[in-house]
N, C-alpha and C. Protein backbone atom coordinates (compact mmCIF):
# COMPACT_ATOMS: atom_id res chain seq x y z
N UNK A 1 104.19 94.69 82.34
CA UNK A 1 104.50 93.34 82.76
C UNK A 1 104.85 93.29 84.25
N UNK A 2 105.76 94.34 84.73
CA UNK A 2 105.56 94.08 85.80
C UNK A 2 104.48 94.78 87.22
N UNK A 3 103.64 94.77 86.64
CA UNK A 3 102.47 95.12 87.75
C UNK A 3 102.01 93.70 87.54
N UNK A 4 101.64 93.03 86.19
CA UNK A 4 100.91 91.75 86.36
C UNK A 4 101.84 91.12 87.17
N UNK A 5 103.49 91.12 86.77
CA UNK A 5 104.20 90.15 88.33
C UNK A 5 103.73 90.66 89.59
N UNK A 6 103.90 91.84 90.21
CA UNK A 6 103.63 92.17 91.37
C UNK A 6 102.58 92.01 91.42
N UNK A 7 101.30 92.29 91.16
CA UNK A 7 99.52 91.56 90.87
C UNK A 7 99.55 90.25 91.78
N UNK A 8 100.52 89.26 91.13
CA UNK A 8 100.44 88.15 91.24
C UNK A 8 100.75 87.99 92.30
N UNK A 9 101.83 88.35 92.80
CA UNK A 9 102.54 88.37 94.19
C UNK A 9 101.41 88.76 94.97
N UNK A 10 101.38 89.62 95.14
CA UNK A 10 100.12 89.84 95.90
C UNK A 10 98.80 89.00 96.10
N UNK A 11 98.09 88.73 95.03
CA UNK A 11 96.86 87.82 94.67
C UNK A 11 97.51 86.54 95.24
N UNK A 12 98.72 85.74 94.67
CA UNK A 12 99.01 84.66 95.44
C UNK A 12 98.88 84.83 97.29
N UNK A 13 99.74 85.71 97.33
CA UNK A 13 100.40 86.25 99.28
C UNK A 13 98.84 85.92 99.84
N UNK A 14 98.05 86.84 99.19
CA UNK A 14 96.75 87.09 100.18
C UNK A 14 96.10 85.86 99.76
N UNK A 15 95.95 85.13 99.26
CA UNK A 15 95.09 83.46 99.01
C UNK A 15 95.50 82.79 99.82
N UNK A 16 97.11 82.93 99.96
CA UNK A 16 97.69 81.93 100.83
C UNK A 16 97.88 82.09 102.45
N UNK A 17 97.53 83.70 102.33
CA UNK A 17 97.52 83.86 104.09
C UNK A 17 96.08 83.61 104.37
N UNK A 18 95.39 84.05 103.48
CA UNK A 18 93.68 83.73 103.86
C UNK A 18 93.31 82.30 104.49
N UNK A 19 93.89 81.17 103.61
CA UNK A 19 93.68 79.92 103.92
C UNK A 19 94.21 79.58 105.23
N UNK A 20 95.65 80.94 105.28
CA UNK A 20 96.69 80.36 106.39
C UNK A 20 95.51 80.40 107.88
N UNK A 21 94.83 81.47 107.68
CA UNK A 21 93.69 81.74 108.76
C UNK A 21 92.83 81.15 109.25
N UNK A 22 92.24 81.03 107.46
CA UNK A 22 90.45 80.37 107.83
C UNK A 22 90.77 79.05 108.44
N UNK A 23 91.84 78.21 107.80
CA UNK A 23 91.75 76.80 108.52
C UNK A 23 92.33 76.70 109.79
N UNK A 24 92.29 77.21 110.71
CA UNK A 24 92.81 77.34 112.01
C UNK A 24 91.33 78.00 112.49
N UNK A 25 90.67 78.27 111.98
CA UNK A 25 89.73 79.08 112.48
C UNK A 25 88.17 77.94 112.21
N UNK A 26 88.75 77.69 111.36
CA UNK A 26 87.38 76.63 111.16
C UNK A 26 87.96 75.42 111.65
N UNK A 27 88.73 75.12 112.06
CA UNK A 27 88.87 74.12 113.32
C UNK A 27 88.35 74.41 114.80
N UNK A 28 88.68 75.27 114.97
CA UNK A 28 88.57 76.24 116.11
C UNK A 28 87.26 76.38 116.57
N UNK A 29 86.26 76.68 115.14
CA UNK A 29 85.31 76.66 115.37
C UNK A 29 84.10 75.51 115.48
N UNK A 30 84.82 74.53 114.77
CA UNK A 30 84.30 73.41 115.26
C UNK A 30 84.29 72.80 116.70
N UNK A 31 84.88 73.25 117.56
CA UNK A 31 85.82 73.02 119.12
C UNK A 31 84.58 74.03 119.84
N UNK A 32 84.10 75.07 119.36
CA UNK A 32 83.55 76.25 120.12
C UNK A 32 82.39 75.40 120.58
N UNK A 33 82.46 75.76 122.30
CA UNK A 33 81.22 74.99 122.91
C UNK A 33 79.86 76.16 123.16
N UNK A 34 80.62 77.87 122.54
CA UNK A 34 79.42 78.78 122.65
C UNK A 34 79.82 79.73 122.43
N UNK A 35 78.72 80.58 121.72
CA UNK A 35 79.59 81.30 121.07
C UNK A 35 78.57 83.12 120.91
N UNK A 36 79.22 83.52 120.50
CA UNK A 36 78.13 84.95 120.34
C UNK A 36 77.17 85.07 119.01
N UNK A 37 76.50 85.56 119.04
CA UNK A 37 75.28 85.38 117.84
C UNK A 37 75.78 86.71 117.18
N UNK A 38 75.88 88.22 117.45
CA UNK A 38 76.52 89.48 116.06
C UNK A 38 77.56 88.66 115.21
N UNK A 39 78.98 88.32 115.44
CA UNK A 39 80.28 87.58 114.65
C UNK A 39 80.17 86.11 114.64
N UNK A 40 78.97 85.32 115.13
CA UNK A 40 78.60 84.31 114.86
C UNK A 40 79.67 83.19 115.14
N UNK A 41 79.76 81.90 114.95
CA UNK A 41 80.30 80.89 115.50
C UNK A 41 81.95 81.07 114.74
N UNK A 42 81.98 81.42 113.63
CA UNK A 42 83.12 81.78 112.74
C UNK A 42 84.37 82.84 113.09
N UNK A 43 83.35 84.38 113.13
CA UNK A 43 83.61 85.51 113.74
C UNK A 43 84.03 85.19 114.91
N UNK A 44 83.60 84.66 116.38
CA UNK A 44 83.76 83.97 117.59
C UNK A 44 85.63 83.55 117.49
N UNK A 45 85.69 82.41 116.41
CA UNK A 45 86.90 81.20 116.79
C UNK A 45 88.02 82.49 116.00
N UNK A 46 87.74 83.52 114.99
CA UNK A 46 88.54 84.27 114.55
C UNK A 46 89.28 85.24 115.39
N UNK A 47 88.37 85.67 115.68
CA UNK A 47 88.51 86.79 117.47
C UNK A 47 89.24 86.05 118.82
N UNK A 48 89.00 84.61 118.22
CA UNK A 48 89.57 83.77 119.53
C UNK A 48 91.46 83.56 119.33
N UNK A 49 91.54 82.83 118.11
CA UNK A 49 93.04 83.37 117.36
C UNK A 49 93.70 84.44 117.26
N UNK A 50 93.02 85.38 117.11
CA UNK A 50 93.53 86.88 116.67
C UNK A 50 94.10 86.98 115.26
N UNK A 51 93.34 86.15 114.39
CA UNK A 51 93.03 86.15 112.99
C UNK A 51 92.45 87.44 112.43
N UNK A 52 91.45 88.11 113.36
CA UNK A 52 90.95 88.71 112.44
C UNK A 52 91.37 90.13 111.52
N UNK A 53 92.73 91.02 112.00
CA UNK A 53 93.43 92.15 111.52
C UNK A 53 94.12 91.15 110.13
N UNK A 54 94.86 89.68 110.38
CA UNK A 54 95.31 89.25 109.35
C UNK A 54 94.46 89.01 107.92
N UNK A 55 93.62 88.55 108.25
CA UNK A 55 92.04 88.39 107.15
C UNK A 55 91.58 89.33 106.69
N UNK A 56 91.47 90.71 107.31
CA UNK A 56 91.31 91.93 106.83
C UNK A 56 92.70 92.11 105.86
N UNK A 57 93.53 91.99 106.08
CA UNK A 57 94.81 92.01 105.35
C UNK A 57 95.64 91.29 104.37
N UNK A 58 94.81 89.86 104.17
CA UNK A 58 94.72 88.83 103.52
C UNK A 58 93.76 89.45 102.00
N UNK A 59 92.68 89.90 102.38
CA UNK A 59 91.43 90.98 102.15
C UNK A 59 92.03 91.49 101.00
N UNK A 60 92.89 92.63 101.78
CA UNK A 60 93.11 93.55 101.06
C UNK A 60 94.21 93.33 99.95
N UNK A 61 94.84 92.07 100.39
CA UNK A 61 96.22 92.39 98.99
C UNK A 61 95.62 90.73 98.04
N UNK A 62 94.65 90.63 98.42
CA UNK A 62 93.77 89.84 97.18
C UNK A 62 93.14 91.04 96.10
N UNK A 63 92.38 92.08 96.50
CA UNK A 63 91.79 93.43 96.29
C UNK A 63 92.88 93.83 95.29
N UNK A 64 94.23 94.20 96.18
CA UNK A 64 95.08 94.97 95.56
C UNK A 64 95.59 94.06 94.39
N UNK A 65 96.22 92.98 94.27
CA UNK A 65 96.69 91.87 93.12
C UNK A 65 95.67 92.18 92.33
N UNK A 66 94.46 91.82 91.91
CA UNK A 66 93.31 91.99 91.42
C UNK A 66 93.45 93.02 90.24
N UNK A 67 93.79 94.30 91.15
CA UNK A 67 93.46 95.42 90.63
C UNK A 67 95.05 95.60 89.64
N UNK A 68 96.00 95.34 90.40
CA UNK A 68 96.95 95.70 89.96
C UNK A 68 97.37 94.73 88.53
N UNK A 69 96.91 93.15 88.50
CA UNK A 69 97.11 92.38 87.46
C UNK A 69 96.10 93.01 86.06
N UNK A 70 94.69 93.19 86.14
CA UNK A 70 93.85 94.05 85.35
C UNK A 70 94.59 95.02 85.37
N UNK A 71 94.88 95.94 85.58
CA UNK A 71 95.51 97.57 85.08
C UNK A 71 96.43 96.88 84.62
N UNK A 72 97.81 96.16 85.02
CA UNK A 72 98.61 95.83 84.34
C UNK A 72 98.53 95.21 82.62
N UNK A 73 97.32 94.30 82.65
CA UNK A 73 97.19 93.91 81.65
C UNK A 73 96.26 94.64 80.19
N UNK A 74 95.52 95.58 81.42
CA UNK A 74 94.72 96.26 80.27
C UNK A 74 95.41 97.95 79.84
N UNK A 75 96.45 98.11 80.39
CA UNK A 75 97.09 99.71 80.51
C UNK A 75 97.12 99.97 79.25
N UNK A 76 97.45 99.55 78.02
CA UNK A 76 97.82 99.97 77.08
C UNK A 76 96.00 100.51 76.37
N UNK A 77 94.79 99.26 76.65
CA UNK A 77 93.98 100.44 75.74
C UNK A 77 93.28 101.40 77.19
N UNK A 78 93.05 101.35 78.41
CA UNK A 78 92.93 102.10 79.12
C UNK A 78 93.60 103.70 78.77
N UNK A 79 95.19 103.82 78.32
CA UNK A 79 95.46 104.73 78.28
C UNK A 79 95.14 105.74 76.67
N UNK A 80 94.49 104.19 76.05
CA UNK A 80 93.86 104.77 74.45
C UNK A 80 92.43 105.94 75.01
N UNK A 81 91.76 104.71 75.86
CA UNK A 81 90.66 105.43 76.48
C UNK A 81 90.92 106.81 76.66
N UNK A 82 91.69 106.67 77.98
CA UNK A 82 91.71 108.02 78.71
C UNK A 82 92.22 109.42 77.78
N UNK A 83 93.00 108.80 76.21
CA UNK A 83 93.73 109.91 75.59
C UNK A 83 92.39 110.56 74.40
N UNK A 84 91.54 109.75 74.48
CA UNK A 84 90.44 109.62 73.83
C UNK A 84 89.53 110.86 74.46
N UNK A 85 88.88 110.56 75.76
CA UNK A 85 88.38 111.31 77.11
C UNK A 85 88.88 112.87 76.65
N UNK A 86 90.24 112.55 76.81
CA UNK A 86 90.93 113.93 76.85
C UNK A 86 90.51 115.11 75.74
N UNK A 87 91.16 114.31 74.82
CA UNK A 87 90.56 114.94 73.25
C UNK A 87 89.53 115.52 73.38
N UNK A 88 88.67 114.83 73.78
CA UNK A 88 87.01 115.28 73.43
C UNK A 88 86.54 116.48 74.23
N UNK A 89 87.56 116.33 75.58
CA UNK A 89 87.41 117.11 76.74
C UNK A 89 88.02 118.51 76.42
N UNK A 90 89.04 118.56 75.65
CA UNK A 90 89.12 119.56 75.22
C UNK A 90 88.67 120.36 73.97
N UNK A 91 88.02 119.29 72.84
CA UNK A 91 87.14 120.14 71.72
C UNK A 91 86.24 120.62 72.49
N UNK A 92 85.15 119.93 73.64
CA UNK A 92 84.46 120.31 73.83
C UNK A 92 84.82 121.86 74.95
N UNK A 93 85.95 122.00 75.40
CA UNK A 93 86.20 123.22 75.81
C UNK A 93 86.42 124.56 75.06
N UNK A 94 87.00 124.01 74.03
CA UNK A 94 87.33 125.31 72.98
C UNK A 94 86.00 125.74 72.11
């Protein structure tokens, strides 16, 4: 239970810093009178904020919540699995 809380924490944090970004950035980029064509008109107004280490980081604890709410919620037959794995791993050794 509590990885799905912390999951959440996380999955919320990073949704809410993501948005905290993009919409400052997609204003921004509406304003851009020119812009570079590789990071494009988007990439451009992100780099212009210094959004873009936060969005990578926004990124990642969406990723991490994700992962951590699934394991949290599925741990109990995951660890049926893995005791399962094991077993077999060792008939088939002996």
């Amino acid at each position: 239970m509590k990885k799905i809380v912390a999951g959440g924490f996380f999955l919320i944090s990073g949704i809410l810093l993501y948005l905290g970004i993009r919409i400052p950035a997609g204003i921004t980029a509406a304003k851009l009178g020119g812009w570079e064509t590789p990071p494009g008109r988007y990439g451009t107004a992100l780099e212009a904020i210094g959004g873009a280490g936060p969005a990578n980081i926004a990124i990642i604890f969406i990723i991490l919540g994700t992962v951590m709410i699934v394991l949290g919620a599925f741990s109990e037959e995951l660890r049926a699995i893995w005791k399962k794995v094991a077993d077999k791993g060792r008939e088939l050794a002996e």
